[in-house]
N, C-alpha and C. Protein backbone atom coordinates (compact mmCIF):
# COMPACT_ATOMS: atom_id res chain seq x y z
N UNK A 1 -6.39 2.65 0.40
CA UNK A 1 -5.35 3.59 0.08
C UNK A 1 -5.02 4.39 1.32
N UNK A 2 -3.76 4.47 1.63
CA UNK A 2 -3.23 5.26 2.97
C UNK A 2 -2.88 6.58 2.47
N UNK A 3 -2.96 7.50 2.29
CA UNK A 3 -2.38 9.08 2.00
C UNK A 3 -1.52 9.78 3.21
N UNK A 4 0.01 9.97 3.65
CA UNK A 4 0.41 10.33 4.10
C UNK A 4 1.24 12.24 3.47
N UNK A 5 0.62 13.20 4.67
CA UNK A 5 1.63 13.94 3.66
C UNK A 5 2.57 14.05 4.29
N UNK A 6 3.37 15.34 3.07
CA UNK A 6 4.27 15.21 2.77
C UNK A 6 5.09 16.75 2.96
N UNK A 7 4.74 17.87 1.94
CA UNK A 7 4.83 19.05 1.88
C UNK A 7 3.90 19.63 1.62
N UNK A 8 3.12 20.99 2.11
CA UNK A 8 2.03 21.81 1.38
C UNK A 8 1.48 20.66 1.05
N UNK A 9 0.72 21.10 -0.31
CA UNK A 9 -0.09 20.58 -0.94
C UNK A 9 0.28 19.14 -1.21
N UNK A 10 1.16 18.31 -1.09
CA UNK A 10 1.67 17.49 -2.10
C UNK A 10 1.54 15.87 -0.74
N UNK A 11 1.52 15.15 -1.42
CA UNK A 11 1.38 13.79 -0.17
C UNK A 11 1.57 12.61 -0.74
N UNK A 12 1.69 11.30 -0.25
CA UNK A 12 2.65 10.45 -0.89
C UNK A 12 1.35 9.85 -0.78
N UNK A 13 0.84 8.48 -1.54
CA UNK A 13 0.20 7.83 -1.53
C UNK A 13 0.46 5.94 -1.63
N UNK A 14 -0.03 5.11 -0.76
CA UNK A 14 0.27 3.80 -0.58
C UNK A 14 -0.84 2.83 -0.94
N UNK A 15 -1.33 2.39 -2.03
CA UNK A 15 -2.90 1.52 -2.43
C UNK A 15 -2.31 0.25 -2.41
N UNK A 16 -3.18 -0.23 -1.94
CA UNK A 16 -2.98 -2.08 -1.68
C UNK A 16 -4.53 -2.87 -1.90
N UNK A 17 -4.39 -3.89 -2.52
CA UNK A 17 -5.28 -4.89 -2.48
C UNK A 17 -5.07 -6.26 -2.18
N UNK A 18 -5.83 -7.37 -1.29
CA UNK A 18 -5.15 -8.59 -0.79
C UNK A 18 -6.11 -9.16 -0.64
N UNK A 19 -5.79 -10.38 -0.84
CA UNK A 19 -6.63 -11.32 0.40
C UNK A 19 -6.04 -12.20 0.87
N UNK A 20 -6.82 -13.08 2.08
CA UNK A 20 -6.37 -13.76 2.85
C UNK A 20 -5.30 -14.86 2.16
N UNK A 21 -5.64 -15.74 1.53
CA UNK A 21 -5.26 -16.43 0.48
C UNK A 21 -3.91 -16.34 0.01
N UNK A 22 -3.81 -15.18 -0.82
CA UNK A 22 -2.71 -14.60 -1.57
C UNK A 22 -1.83 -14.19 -0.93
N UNK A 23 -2.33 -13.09 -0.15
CA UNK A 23 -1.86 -11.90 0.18
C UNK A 23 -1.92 -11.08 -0.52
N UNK A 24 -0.83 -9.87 -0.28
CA UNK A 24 -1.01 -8.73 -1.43
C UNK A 24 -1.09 -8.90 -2.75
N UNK A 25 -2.22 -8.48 -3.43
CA UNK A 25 -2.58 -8.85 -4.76
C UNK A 25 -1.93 -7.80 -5.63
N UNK A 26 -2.27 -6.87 -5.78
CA UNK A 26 -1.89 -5.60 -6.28
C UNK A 26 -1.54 -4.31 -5.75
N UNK A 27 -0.35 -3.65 -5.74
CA UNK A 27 0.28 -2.61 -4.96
C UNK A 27 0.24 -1.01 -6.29
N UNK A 28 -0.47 -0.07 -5.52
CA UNK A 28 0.78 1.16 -6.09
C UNK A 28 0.81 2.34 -5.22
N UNK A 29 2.04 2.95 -5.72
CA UNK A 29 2.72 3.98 -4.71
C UNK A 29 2.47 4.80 -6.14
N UNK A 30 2.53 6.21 -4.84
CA UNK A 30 2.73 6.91 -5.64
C UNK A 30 4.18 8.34 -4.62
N UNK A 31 5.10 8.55 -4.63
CA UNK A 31 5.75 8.90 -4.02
C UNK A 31 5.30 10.24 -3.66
N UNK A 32 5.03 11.00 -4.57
CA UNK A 32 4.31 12.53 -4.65
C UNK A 32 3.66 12.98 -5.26
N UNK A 33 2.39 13.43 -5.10
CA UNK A 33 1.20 13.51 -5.78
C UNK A 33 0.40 15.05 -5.10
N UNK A 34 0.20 15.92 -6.02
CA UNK A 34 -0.67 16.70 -5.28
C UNK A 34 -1.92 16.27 -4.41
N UNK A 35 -2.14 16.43 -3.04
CA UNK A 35 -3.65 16.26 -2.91
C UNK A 35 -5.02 15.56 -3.99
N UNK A 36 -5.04 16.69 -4.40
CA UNK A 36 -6.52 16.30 -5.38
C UNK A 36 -5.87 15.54 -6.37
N UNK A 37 -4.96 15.21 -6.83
CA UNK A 37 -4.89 14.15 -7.44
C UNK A 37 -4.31 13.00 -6.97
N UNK A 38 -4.59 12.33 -5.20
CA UNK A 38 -3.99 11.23 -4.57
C UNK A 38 -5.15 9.62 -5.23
N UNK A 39 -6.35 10.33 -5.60
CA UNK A 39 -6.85 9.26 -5.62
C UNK A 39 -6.69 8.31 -6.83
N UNK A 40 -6.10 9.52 -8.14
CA UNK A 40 -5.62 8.79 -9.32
C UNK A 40 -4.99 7.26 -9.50
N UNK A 41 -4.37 7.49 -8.06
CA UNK A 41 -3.57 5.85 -7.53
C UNK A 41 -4.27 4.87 -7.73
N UNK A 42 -5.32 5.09 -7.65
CA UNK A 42 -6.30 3.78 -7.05
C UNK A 42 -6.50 3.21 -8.68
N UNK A 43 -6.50 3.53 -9.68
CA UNK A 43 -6.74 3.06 -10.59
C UNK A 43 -5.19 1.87 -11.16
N UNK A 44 -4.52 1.92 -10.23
CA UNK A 44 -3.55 0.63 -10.34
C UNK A 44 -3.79 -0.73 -9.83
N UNK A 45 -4.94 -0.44 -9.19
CA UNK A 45 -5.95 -1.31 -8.44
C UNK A 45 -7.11 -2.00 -9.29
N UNK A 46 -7.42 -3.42 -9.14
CA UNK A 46 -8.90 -3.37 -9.53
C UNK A 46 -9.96 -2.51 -9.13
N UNK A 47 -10.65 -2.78 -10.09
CA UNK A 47 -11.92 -1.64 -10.46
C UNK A 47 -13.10 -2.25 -9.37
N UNK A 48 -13.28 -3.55 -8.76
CA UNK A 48 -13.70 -3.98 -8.16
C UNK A 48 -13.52 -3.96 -6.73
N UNK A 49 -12.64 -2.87 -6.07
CA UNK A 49 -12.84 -3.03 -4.84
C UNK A 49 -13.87 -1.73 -4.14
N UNK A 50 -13.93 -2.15 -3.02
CA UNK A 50 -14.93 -1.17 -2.34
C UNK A 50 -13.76 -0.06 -1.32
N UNK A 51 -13.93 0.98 -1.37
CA UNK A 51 -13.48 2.24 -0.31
C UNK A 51 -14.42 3.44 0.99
N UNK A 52 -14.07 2.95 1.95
CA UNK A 52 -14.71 3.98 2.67
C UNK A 52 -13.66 4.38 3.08
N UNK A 53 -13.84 5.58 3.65
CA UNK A 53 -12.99 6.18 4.65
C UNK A 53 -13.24 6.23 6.16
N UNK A 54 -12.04 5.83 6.90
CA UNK A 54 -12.08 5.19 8.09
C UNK A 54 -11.04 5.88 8.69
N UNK A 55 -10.91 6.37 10.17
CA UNK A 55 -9.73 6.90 11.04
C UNK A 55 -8.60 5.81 10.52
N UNK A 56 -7.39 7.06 10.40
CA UNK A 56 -6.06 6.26 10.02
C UNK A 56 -5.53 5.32 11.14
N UNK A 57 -5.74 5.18 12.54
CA UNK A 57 -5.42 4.13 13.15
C UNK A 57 -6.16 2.90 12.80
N UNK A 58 -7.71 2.84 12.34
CA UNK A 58 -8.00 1.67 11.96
C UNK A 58 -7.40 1.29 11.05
N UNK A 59 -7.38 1.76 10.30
CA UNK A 59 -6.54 1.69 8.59
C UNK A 59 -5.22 1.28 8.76
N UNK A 60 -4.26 1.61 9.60
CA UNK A 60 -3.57 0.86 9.86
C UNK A 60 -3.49 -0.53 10.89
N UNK A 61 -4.19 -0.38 11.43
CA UNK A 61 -4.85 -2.05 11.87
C UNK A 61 -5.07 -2.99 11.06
N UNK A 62 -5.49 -2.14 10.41
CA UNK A 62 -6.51 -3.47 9.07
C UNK A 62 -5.47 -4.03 8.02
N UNK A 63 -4.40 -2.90 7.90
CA UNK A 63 -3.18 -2.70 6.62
C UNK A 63 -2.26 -3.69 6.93
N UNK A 64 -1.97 -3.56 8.27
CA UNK A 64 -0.74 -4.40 9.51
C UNK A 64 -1.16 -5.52 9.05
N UNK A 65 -2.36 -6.21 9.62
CA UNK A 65 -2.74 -7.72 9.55
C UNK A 65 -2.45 -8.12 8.15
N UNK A 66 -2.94 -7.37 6.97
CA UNK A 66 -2.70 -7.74 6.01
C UNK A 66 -1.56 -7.86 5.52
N UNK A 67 -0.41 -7.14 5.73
CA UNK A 67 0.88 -7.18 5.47
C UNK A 67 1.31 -8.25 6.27
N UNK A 68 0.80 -9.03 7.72
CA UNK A 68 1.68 -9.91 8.36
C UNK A 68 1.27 -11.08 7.53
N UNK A 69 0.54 -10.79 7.05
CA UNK A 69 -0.27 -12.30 6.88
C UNK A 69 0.52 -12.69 5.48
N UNK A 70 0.50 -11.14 4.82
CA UNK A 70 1.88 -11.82 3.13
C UNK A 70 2.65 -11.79 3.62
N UNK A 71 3.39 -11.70 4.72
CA UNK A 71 4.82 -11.92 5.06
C UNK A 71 5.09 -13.29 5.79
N UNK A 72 4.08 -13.34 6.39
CA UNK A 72 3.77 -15.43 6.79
C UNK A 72 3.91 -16.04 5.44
N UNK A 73 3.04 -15.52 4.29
CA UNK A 73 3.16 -16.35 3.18
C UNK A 73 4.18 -16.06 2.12
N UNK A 74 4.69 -15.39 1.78
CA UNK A 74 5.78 -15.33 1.39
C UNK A 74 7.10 -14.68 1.87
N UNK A 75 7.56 -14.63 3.16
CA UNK A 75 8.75 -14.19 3.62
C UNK A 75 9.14 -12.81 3.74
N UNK A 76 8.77 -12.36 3.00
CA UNK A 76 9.09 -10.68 2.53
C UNK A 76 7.87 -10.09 2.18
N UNK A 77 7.84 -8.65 2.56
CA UNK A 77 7.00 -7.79 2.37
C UNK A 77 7.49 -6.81 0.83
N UNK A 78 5.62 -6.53 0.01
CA UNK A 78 5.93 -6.25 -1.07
C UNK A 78 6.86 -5.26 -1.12
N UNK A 79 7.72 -4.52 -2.43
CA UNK A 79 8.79 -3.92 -2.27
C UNK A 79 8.55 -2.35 -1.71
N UNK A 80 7.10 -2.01 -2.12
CA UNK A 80 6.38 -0.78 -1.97
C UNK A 80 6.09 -0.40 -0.93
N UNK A 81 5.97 -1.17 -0.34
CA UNK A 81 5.74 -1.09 1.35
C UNK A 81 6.74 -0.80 1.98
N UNK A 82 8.19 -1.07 1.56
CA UNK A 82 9.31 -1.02 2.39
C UNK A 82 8.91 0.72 3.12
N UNK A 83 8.88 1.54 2.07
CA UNK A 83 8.74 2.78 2.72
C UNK A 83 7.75 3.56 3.74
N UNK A 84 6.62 2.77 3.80
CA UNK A 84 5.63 2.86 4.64
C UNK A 84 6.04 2.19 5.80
N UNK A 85 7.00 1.24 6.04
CA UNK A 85 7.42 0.22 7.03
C UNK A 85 6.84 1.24 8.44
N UNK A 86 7.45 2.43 8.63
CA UNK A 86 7.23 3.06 9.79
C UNK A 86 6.29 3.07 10.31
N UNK A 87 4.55 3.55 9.39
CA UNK A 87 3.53 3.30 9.52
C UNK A 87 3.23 2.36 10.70
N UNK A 88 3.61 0.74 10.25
CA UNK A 88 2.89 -0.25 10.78
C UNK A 88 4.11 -0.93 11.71
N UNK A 89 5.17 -0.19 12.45
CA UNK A 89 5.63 -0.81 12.94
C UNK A 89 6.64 -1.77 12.66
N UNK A 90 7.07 -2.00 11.37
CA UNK A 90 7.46 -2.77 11.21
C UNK A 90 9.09 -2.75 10.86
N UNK A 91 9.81 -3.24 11.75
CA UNK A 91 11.60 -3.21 11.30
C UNK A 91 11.76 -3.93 9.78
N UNK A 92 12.45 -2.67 9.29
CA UNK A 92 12.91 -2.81 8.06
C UNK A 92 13.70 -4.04 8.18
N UNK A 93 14.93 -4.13 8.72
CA UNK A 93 15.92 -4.83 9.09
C UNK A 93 15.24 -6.21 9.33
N UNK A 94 14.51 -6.37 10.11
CA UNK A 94 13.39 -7.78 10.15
C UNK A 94 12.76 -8.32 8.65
N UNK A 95 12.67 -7.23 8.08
CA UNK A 95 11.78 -7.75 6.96
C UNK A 95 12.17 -8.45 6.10
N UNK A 96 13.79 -8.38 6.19
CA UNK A 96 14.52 -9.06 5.28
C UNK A 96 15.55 -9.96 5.68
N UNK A 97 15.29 -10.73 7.09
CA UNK A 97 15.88 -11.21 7.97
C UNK A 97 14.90 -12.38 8.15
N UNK A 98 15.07 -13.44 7.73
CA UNK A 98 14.17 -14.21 8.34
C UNK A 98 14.29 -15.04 9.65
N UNK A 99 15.46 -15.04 10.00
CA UNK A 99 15.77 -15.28 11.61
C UNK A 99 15.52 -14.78 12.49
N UNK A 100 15.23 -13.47 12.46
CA UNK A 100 15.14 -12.64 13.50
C UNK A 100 13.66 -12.74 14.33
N UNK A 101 13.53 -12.86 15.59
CA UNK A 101 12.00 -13.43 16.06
C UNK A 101 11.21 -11.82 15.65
N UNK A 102 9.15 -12.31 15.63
CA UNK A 102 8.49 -11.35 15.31
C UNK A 102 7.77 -11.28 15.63
């Protein structure tokens, strides 16, 4: 789960689950969420994954690969992600372009 804020108290939240295989398995956003309640997200998720917390540049390292890798396998990145695009670098405009080199 990525937590970016937002205003005061309040911060947007981005949960993803994947694997190599698939790719993104299960996504949820949450657009605005108080703080103490960002982690509520995670329950859109299986109950089976593991969480540590890690510096947000790794986290986005780790997020990136995973997003290139569903976008190798299916063309497009999930729809939830569009708004995080900035995060990881990634041109919107590309994402839905499949000509464009990457």
């Amino acid at each position: 789960m990525l937590i970016r804020p937002l205003h005061g108290a309040f911060v947007e939240v981005l949960g993803l689950a994947w694997s190599d295989a698939v790719g993104i398995t299960h996504s949820a956003f949450e657009p605005m969420a108080h703080h103490s309640a960002a982690s509520a997200s995670a329950r859109a998720l299986p109950t089976d994954l593991r969480f540590e917390e890690i510096p947000m540049a790794f986290a986005i390292d780790i997020v990136t690969t995973a997003l290139w890798n569903h976008r190798r396998l299916h063309g497009a990145l999930p729809a939830c992600v569009e708004h995080f695009a900035d995060m990881f670098s990634l041109d919107r405009a590309q994402s839905t372009d499949r000509s464009s080199p990457v």
